[in-house]
C-alpha atoms as a PDB file:
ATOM      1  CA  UNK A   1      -8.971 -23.521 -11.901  1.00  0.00           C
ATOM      2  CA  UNK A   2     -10.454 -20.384  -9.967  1.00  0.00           C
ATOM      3  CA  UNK A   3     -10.122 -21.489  -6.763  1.00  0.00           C
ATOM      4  CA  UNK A   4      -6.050 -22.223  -7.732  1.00  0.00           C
ATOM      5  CA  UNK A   5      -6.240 -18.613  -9.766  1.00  0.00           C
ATOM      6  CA  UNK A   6      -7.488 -16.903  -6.500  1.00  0.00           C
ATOM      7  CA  UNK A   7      -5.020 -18.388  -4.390  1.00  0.00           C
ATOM      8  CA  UNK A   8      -2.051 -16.902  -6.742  1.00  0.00           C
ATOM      9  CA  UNK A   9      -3.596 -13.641  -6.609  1.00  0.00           C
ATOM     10  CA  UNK A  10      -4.129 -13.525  -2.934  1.00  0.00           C
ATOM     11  CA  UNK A  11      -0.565 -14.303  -2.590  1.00  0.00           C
ATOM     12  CA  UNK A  12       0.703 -11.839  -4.849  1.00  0.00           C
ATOM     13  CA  UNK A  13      -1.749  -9.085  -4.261  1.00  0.00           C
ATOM     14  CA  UNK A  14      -1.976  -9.485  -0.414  1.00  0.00           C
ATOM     15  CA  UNK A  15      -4.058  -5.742  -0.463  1.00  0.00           C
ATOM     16  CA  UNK A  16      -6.824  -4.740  -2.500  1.00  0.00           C
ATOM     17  CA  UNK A  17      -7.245  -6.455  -6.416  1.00  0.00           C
ATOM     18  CA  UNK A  18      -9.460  -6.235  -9.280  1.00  0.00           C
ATOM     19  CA  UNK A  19     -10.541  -9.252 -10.395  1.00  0.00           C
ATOM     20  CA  UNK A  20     -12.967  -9.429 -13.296  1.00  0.00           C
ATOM     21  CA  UNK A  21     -14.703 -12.537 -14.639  1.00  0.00           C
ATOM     22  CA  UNK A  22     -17.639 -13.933 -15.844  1.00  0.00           C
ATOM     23  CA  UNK A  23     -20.946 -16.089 -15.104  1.00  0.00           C
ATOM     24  CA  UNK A  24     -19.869 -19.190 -12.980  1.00  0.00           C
ATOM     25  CA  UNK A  25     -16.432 -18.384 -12.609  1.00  0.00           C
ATOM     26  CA  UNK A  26     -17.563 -15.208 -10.636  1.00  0.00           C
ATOM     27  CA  UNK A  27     -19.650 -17.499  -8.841  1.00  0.00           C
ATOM     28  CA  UNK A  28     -16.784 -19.576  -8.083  1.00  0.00           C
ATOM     29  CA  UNK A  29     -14.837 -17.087  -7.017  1.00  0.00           C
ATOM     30  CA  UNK A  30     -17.538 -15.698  -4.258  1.00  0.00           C
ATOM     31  CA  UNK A  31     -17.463 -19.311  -2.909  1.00  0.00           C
ATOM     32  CA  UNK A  32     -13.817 -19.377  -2.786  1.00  0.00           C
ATOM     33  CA  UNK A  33     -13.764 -16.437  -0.714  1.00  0.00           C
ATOM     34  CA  UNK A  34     -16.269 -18.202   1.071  1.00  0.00           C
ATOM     35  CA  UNK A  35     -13.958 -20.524   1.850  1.00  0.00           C
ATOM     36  CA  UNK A  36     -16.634 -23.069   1.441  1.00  0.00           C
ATOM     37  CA  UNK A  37     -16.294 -26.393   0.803  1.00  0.00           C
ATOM     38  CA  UNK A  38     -16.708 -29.125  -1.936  1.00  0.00           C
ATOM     39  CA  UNK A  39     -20.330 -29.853  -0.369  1.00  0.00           C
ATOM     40  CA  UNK A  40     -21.309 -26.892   0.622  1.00  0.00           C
ATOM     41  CA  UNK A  41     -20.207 -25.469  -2.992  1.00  0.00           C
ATOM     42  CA  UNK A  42     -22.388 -27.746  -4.709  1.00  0.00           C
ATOM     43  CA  UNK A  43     -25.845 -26.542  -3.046  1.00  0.00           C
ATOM     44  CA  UNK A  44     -24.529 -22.911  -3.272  1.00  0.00           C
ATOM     45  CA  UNK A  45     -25.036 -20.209  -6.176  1.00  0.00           C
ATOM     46  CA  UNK A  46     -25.237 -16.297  -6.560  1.00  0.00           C
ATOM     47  CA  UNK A  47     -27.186 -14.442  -9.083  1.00  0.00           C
ATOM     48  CA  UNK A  48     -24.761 -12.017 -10.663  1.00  0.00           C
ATOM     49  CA  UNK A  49     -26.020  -9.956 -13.361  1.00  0.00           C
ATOM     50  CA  UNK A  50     -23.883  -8.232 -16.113  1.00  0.00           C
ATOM     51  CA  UNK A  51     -21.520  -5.652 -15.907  1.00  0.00           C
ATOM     52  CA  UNK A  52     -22.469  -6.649 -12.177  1.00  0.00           C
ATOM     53  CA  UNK A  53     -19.779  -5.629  -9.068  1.00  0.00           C
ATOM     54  CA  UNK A  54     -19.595  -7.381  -6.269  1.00  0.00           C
ATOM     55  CA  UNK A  55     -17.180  -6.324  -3.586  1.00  0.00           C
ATOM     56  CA  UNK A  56     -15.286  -8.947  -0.950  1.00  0.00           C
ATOM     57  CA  UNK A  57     -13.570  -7.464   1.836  1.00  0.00           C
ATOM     58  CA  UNK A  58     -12.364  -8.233   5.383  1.00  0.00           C
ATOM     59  CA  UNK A  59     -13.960  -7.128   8.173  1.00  0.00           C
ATOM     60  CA  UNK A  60     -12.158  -5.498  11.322  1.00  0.00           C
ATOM     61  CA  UNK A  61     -11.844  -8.858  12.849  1.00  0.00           C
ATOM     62  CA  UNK A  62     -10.396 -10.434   9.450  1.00  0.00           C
ATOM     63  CA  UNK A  63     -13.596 -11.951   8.654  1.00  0.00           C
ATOM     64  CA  UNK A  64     -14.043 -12.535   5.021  1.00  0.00           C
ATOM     65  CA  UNK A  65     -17.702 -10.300   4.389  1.00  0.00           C
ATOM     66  CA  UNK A  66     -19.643  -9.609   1.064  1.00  0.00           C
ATOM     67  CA  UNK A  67     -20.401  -6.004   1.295  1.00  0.00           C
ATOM     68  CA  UNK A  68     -21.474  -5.620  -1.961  1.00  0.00           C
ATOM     69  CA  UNK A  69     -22.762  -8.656  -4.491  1.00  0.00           C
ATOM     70  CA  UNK A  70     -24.956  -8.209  -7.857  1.00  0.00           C
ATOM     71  CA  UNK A  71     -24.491  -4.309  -7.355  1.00  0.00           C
ATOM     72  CA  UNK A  72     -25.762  -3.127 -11.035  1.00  0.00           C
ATOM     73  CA  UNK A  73     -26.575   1.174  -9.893  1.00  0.00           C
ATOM     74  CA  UNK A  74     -23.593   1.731 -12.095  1.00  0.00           C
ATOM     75  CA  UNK A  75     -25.603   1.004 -14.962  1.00  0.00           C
ATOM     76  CA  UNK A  76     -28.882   2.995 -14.361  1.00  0.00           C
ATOM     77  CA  UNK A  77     -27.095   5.651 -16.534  1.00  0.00           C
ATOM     78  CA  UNK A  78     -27.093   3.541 -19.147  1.00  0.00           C
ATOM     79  CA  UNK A  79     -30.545   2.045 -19.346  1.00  0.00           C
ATOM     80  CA  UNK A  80     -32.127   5.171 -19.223  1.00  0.00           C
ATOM     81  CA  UNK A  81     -30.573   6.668 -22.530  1.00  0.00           C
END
């Protein structure tokens, strides 16, 4: 189901977009951007804390990059109070 949701928003949203989620389904979305497949999904996971953002992006040569994953500074704010 997120690897069918992503593809809708990548065709409607062909720019920048939000996407917010939760424990695996954040995971699956990192390996869909991935692009990886079945077997390589199965032997592949990401820690994401949270209130966590992780940030996908193309690269100048359209590579899909993570520049950002399990980024929780946002929060330091928070746990100090």
């Amino acid at each position: 189901r997120v690897f069918a949701g992503m593809s809708r928003i990548e065709e409607r949203c062909p720019g920048t977009a939000l996407v917010v989620t939760h424990g695996n389904a954040g995971i699956a979305v990192i390996q869909w951007w991935l692009r990886l497949c079945q077997g390589c999904r199965a032997g592949t996971s990401f820690d994401l804390d949270p209130a966590s953002i992780s940030v996908l992006e193309l690269n100048a040569w359209q590579e899909r990059t993570i520049t950002s994953l399990n980024d929780t500074a946002h929060l330091a704010a928070i746990e100090a109070s």
